[in-house]
C-alpha atoms as a PDB file:
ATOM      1  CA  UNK A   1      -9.058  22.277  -7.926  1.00  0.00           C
ATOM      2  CA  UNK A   2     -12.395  22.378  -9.582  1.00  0.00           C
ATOM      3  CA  UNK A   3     -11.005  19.690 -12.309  1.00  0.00           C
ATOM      4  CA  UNK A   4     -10.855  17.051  -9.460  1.00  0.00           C
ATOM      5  CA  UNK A   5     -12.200  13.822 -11.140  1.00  0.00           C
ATOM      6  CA  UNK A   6     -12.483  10.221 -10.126  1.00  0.00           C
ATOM      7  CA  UNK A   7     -11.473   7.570 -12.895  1.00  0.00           C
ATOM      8  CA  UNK A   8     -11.699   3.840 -12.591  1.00  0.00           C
ATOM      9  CA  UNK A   9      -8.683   2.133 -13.823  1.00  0.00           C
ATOM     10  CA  UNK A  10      -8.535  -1.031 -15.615  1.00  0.00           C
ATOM     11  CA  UNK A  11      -5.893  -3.561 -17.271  1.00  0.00           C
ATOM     12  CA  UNK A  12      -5.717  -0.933 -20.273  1.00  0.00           C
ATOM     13  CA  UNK A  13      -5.169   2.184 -18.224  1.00  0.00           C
ATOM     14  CA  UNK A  14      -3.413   1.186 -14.864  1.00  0.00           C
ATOM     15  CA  UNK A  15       0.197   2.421 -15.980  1.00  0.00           C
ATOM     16  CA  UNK A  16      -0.728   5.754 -17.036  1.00  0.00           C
ATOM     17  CA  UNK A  17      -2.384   6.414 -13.200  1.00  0.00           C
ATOM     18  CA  UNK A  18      -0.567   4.222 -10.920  1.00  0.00           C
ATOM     19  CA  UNK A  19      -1.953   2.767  -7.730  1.00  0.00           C
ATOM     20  CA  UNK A  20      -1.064   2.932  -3.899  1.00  0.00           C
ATOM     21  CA  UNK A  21       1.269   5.560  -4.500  1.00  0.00           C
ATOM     22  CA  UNK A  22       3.344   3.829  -6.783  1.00  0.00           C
ATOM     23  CA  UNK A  23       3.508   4.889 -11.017  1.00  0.00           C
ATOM     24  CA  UNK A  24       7.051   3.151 -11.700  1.00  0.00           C
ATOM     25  CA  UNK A  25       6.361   0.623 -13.701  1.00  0.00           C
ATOM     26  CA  UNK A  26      10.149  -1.011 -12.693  1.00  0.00           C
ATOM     27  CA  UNK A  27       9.040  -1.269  -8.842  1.00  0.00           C
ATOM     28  CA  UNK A  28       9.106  -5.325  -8.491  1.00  0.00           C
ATOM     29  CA  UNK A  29       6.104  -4.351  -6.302  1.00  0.00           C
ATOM     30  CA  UNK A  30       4.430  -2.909  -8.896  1.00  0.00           C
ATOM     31  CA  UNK A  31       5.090  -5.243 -11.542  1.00  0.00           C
ATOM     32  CA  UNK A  32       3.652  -8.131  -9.241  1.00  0.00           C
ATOM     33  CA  UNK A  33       0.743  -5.822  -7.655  1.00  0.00           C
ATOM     34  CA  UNK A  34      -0.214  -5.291 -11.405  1.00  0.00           C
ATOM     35  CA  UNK A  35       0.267  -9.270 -12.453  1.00  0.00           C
ATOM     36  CA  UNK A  36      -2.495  -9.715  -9.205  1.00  0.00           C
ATOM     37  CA  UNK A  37      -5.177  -6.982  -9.960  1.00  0.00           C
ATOM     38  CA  UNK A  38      -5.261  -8.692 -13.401  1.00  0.00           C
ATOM     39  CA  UNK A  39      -6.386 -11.834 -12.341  1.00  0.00           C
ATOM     40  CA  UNK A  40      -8.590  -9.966 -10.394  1.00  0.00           C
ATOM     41  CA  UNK A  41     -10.680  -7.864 -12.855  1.00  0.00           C
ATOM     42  CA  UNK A  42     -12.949 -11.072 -13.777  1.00  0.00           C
ATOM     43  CA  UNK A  43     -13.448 -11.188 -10.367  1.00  0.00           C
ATOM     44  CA  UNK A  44     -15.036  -7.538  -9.598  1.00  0.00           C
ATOM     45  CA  UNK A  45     -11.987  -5.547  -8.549  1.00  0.00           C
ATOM     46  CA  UNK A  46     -12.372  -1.973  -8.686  1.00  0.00           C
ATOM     47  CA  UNK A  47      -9.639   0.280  -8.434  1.00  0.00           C
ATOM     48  CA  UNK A  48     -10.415   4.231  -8.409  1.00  0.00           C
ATOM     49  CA  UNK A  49      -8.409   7.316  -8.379  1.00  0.00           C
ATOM     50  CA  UNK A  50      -9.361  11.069  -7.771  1.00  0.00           C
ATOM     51  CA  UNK A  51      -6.726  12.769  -9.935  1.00  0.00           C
ATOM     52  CA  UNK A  52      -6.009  16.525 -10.689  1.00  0.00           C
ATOM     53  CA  UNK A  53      -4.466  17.234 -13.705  1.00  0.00           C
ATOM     54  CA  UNK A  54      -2.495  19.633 -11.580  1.00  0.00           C
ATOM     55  CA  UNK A  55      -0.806  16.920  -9.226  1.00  0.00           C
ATOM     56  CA  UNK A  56      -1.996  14.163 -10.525  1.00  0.00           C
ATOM     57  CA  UNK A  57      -3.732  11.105  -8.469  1.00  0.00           C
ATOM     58  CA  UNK A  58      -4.782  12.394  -4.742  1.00  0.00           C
ATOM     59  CA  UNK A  59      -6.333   9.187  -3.176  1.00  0.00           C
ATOM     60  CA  UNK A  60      -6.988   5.737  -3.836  1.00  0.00           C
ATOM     61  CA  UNK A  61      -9.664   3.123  -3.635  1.00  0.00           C
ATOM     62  CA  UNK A  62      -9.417  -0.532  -4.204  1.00  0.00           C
ATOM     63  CA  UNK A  63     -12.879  -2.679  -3.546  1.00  0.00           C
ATOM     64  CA  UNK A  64     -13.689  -6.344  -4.232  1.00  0.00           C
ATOM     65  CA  UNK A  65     -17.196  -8.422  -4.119  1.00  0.00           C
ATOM     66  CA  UNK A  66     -16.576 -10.220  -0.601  1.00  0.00           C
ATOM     67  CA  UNK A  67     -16.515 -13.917  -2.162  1.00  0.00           C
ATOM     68  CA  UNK A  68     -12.982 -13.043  -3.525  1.00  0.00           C
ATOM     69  CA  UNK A  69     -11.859 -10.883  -0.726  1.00  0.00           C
ATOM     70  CA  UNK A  70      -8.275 -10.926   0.397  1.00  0.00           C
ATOM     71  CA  UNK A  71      -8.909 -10.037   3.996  1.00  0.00           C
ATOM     72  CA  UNK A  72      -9.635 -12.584   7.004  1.00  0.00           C
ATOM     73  CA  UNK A  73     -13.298 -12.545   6.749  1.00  0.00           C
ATOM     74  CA  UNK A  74     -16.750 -13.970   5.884  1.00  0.00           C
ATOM     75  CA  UNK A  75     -18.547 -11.416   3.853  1.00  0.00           C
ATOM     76  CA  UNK A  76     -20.179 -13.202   1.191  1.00  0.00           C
ATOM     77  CA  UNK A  77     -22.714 -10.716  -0.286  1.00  0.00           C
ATOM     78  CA  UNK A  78     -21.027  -7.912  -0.020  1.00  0.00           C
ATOM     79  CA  UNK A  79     -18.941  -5.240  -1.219  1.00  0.00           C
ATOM     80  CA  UNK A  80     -15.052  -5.355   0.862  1.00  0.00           C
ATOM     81  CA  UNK A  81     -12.818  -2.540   0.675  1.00  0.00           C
ATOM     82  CA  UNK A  82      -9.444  -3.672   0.917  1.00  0.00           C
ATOM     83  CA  UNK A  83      -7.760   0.132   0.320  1.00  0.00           C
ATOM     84  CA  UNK A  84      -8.717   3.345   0.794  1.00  0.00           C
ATOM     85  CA  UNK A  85      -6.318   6.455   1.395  1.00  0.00           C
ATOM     86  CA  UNK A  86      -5.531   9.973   0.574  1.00  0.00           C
ATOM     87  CA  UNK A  87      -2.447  10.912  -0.948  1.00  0.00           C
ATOM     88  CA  UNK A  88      -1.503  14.498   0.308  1.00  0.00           C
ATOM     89  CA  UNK A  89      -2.074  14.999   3.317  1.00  0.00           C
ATOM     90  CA  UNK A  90      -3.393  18.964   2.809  1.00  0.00           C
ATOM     91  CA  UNK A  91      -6.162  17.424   1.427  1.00  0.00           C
ATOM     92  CA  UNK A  92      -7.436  15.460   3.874  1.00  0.00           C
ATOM     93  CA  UNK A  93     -10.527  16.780   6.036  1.00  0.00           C
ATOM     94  CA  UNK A  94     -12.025  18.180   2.606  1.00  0.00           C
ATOM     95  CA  UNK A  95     -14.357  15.104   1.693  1.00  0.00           C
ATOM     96  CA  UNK A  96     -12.421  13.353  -0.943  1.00  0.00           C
ATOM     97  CA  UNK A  97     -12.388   9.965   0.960  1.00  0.00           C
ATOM     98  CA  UNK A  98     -16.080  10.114   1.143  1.00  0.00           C
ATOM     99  CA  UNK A  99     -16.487  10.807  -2.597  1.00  0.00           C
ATOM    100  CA  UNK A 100     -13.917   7.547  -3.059  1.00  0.00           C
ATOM    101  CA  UNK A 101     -16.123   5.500  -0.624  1.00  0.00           C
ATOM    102  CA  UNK A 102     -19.338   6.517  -2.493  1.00  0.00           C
ATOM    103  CA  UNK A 103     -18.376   5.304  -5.477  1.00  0.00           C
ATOM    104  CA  UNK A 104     -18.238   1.914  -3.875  1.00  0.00           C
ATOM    105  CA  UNK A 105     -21.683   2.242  -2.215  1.00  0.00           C
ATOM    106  CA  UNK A 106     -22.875   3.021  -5.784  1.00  0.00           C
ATOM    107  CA  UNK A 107     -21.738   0.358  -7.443  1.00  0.00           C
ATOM    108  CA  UNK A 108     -22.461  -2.056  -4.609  1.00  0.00           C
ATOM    109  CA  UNK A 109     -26.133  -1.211  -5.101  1.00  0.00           C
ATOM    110  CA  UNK A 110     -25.635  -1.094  -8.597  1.00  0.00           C
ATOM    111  CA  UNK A 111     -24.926  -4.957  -8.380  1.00  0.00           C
ATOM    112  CA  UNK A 112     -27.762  -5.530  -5.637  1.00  0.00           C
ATOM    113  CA  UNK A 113     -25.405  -6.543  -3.296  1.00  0.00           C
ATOM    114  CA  UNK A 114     -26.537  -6.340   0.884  1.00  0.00           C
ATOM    115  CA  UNK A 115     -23.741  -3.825   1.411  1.00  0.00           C
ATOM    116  CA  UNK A 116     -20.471  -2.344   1.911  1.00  0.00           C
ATOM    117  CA  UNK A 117     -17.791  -4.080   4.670  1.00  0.00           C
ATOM    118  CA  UNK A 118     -14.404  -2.607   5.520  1.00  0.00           C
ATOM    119  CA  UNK A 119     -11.744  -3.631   7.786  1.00  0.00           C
ATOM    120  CA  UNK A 120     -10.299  -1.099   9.691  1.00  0.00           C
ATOM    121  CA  UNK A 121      -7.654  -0.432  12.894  1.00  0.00           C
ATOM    122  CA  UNK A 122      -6.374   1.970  14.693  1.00  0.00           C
ATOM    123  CA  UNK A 123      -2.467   1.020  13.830  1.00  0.00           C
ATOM    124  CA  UNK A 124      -0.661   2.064  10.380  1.00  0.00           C
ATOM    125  CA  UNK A 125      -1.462   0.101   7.081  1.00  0.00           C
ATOM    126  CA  UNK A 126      -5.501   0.446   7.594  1.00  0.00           C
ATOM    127  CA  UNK A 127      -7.673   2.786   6.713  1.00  0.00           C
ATOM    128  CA  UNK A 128      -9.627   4.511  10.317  1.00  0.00           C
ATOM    129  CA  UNK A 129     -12.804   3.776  11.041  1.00  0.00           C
ATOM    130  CA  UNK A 130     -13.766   7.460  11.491  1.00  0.00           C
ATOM    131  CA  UNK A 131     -14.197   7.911   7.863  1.00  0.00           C
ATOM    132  CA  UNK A 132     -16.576   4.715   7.244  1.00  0.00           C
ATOM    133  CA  UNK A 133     -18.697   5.802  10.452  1.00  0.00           C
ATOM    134  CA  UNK A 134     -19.116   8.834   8.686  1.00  0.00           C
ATOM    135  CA  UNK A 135     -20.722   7.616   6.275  1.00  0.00           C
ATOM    136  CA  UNK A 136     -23.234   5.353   7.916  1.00  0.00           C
ATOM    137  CA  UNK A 137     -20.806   2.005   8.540  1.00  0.00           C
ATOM    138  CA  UNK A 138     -21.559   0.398  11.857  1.00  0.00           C
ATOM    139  CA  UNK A 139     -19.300  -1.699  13.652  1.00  0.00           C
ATOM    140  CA  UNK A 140     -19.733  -5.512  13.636  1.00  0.00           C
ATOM    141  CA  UNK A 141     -17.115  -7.172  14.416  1.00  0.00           C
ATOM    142  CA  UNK A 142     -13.489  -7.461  15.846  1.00  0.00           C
ATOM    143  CA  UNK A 143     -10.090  -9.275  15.896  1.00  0.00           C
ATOM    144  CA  UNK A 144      -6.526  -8.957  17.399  1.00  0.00           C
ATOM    145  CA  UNK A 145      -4.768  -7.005  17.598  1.00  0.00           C
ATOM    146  CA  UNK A 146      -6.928  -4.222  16.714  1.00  0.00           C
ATOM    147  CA  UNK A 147      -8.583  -4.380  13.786  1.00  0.00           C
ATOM    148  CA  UNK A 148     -12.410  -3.702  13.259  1.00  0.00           C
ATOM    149  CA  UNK A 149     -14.900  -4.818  10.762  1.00  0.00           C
ATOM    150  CA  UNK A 150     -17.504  -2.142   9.580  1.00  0.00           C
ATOM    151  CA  UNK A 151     -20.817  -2.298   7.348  1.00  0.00           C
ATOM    152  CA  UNK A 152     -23.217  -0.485   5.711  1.00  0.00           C
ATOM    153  CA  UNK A 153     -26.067  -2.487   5.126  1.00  0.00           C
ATOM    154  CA  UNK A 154     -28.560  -1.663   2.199  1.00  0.00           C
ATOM    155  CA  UNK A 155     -31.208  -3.902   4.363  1.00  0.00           C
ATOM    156  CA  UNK A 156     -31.380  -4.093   8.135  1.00  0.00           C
ATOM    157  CA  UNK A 157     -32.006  -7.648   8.163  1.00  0.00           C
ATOM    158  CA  UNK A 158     -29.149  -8.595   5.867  1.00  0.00           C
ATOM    159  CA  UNK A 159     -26.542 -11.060   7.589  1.00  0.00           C
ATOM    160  CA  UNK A 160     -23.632  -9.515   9.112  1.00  0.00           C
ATOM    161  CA  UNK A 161     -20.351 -10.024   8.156  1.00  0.00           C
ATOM    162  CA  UNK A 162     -17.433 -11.202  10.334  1.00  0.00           C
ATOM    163  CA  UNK A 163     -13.654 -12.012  10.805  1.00  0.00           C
ATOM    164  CA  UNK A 164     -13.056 -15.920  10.317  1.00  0.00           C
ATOM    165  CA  UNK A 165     -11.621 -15.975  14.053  1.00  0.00           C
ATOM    166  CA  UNK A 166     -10.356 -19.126  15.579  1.00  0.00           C
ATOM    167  CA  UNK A 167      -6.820 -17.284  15.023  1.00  0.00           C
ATOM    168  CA  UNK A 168      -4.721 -19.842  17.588  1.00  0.00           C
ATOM    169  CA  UNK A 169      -6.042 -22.424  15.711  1.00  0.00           C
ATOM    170  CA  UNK A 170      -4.782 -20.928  12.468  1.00  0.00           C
ATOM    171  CA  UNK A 171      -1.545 -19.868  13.792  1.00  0.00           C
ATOM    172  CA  UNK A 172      -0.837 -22.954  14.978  1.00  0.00           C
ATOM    173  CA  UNK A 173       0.231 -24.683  11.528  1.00  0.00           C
ATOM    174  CA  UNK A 174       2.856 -22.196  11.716  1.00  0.00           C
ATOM    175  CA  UNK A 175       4.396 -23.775  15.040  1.00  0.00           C
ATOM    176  CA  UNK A 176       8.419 -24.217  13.630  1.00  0.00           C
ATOM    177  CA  UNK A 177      10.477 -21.374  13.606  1.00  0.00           C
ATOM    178  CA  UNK A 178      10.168 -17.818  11.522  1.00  0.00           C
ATOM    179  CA  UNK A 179       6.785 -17.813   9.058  1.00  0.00           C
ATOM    180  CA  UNK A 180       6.556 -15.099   6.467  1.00  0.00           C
ATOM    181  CA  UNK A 181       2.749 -15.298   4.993  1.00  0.00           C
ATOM    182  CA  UNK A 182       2.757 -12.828   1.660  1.00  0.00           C
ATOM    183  CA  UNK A 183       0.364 -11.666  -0.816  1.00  0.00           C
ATOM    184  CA  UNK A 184       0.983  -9.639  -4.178  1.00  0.00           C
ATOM    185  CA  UNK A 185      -2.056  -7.918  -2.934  1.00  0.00           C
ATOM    186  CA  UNK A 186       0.024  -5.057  -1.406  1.00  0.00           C
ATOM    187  CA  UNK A 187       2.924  -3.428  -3.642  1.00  0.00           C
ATOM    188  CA  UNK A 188       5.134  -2.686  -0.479  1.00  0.00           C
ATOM    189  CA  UNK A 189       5.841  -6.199   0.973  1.00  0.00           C
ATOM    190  CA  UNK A 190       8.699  -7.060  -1.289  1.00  0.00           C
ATOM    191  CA  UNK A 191      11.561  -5.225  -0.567  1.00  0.00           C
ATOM    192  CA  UNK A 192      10.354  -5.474   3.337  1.00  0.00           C
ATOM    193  CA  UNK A 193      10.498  -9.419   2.786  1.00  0.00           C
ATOM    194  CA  UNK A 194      14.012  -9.703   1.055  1.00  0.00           C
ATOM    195  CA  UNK A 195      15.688  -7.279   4.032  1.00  0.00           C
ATOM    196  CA  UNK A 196      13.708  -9.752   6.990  1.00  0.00           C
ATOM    197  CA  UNK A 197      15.055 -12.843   5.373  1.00  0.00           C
ATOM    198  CA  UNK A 198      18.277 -10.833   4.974  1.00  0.00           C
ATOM    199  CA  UNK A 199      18.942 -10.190   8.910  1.00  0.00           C
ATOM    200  CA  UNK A 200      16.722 -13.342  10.172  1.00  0.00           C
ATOM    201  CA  UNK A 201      19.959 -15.406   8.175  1.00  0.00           C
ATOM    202  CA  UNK A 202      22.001 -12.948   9.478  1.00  0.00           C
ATOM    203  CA  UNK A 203      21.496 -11.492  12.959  1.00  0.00           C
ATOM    204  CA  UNK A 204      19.868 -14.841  14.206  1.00  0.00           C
ATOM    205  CA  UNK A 205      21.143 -17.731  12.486  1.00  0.00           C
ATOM    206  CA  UNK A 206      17.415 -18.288  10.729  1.00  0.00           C
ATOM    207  CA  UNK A 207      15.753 -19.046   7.866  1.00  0.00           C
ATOM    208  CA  UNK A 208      12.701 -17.264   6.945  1.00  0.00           C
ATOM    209  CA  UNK A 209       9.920 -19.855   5.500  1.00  0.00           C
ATOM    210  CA  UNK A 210       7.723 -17.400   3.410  1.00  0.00           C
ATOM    211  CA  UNK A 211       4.464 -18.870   2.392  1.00  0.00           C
ATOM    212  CA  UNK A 212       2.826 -17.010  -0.693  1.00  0.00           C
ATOM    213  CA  UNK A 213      -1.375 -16.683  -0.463  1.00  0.00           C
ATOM    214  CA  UNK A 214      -1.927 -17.506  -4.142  1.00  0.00           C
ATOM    215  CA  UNK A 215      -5.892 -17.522  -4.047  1.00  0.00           C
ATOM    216  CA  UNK A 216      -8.453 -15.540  -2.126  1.00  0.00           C
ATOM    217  CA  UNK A 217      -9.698 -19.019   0.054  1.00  0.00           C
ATOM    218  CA  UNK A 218      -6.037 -18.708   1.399  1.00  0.00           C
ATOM    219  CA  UNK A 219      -6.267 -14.804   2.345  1.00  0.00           C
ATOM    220  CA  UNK A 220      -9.578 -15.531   3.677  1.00  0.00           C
ATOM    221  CA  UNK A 221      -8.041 -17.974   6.275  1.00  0.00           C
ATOM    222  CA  UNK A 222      -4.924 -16.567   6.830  1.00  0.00           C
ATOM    223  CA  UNK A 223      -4.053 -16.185  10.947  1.00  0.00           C
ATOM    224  CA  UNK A 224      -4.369 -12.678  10.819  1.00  0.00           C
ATOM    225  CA  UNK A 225      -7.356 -10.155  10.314  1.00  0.00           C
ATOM    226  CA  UNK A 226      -5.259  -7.995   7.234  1.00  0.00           C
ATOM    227  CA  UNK A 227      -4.595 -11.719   5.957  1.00  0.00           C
ATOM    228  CA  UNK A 228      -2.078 -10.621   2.990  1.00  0.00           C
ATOM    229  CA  UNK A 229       1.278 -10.358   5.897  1.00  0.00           C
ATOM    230  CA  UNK A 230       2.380 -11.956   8.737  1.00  0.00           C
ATOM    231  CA  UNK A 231       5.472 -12.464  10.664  1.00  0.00           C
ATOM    232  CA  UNK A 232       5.016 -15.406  12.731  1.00  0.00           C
ATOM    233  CA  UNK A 233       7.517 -17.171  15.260  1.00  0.00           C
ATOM    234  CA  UNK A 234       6.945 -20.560  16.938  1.00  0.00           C
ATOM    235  CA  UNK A 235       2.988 -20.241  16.269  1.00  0.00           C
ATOM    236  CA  UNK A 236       3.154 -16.966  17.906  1.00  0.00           C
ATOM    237  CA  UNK A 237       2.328 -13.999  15.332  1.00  0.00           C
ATOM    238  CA  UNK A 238       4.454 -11.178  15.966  1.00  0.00           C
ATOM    239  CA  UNK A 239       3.909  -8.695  13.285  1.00  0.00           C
ATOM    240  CA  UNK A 240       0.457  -8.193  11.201  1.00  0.00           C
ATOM    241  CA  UNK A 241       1.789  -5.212   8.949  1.00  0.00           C
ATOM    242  CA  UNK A 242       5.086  -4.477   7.675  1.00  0.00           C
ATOM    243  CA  UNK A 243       7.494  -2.609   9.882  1.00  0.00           C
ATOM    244  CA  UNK A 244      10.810  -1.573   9.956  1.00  0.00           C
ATOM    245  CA  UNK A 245      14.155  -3.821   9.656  1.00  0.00           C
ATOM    246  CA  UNK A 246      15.274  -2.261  13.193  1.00  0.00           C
ATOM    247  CA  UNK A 247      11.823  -2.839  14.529  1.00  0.00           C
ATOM    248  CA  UNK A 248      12.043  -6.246  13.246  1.00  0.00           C
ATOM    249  CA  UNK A 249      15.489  -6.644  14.864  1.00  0.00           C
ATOM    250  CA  UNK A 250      14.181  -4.922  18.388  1.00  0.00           C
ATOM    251  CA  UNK A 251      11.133  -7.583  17.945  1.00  0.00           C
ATOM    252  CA  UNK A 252      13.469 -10.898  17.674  1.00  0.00           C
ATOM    253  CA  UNK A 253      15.550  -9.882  20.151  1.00  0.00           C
ATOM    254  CA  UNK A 254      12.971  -9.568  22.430  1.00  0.00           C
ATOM    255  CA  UNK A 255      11.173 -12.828  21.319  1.00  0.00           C
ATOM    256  CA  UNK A 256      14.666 -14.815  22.200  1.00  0.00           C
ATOM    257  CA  UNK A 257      15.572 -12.984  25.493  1.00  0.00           C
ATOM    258  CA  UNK A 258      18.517 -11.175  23.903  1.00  0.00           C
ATOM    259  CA  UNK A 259      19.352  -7.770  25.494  1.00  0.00           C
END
């Protein structure tokens, strides 16, 4: 595996490596994810891969300057990560996510910026904080349900970063009925959407109100911390990540006092 290389990806070059696990260029997730990361390349997106030529991309890093971050939080200054994973799991433990997260670091200083900021949880859909506090990230922040905002300041006195809170407040423009809040940000919401608006018509009589986050001011106030999906009921947010239709199901049944 000595040929292990990392490779930025651009608007000329994102089909031939993929992103997020996904290379078909059919997937209507793909299609859209790629439509969004090129409006974001004026913007300071940076998407990196670590690819073998033997099995081809292995992890994944997506990072944005924090003015145009599409995450729930305040970070001007800064350098967000909004995605960072491994692909194969045999490869985890062996460093590659801290050669990904370096890369950021570098070109954070590289653009004098105070530092790098990541949002993290516990849950599925978020990268673990175990990796950034590896590397030097502190935490400074946090927001329901569980999520966790880390930095890595170049200066000590640099301002902190934090989650935009006042989350009641935010949900509460969503007070009538089911609220789907969406972003082209993540490839994977699309097909999840369609089958939730599917059974919300179906299994509960329904209709799904999905509100699209077209610009990074709305992702930055969104009601939740991962600010590109929410499933919202009455004002009340129920899911922050995508889950399962049965889940989903389980979820609204509960929520209207159905057995």
């Amino acid at each position: 595996m000595e040929d292990i290389k990392i490779i930025e990806m651009d608007a000329d070059n994102i089909n031939e490596y993929g992103f997020c696990y996904l290379k078909n260029t059919k997937h209507e997730g793909y299609r859209l994810k790629t439509g969004w990361l090129k409006q974001r390349f004026s913007e300071g997106i940076k998407l990196k891969t670590l690819y073998s030529p033997e099995e081809g991309p292995l992890g994944y890093i997506e990072y944005i300057p924090g003015e145009y971050v599409w995450r729930a939080v305040e970070a001007s200054g800064y350098m967000v990560v909004h995605c960072l994973f491994n692909i194969y799991k045999k490869y985890k433990g062996k460093g590659y996510g801290s050669l990904l997260l370096e890369e950021c670091i570098r070109d954070a200083k590289k653009e004098n910026m105070l530092g790098v900021a990541a949002v993290t949880r516990k849950g599925p859909w978020m990268a673990n904080k175990d990796l950034f506090q590896k590397n030097g990230f502190e935490l400074v922040d946090k927001a329901p349900a569980d999520f966790e905002l880390l930095v890595k300041k170049f200066k000590k006195s640099a301002p902190s970063p934090r989650f935009k809170g006042d989350w009641d407040k935010r949900l509460s423009q969503y007070n009538k009925g089911l609220t789907v809040i969406r972003s082209d940000q993540c490839p994977y919401l699309e097909k999840w959407i369609n089958e939730i608006s599917e059974t919300t018509q179906k299994n509960f009589g329904l209709k799904a109100k999905i509100v699209e986050l077209k610009t990074c001011n709305d992702a930055q106030n969104a009601p939740s911390a991962f600010a590109v999906f929410s499933l919202i009921y009455n004002g009340k947010l129920l899911v922050d990540h995508p889950i399962s239709n049965k889940r989903f199901i389980n979820i609204m049944n509960k929520e209207l006092g159905r057995k």
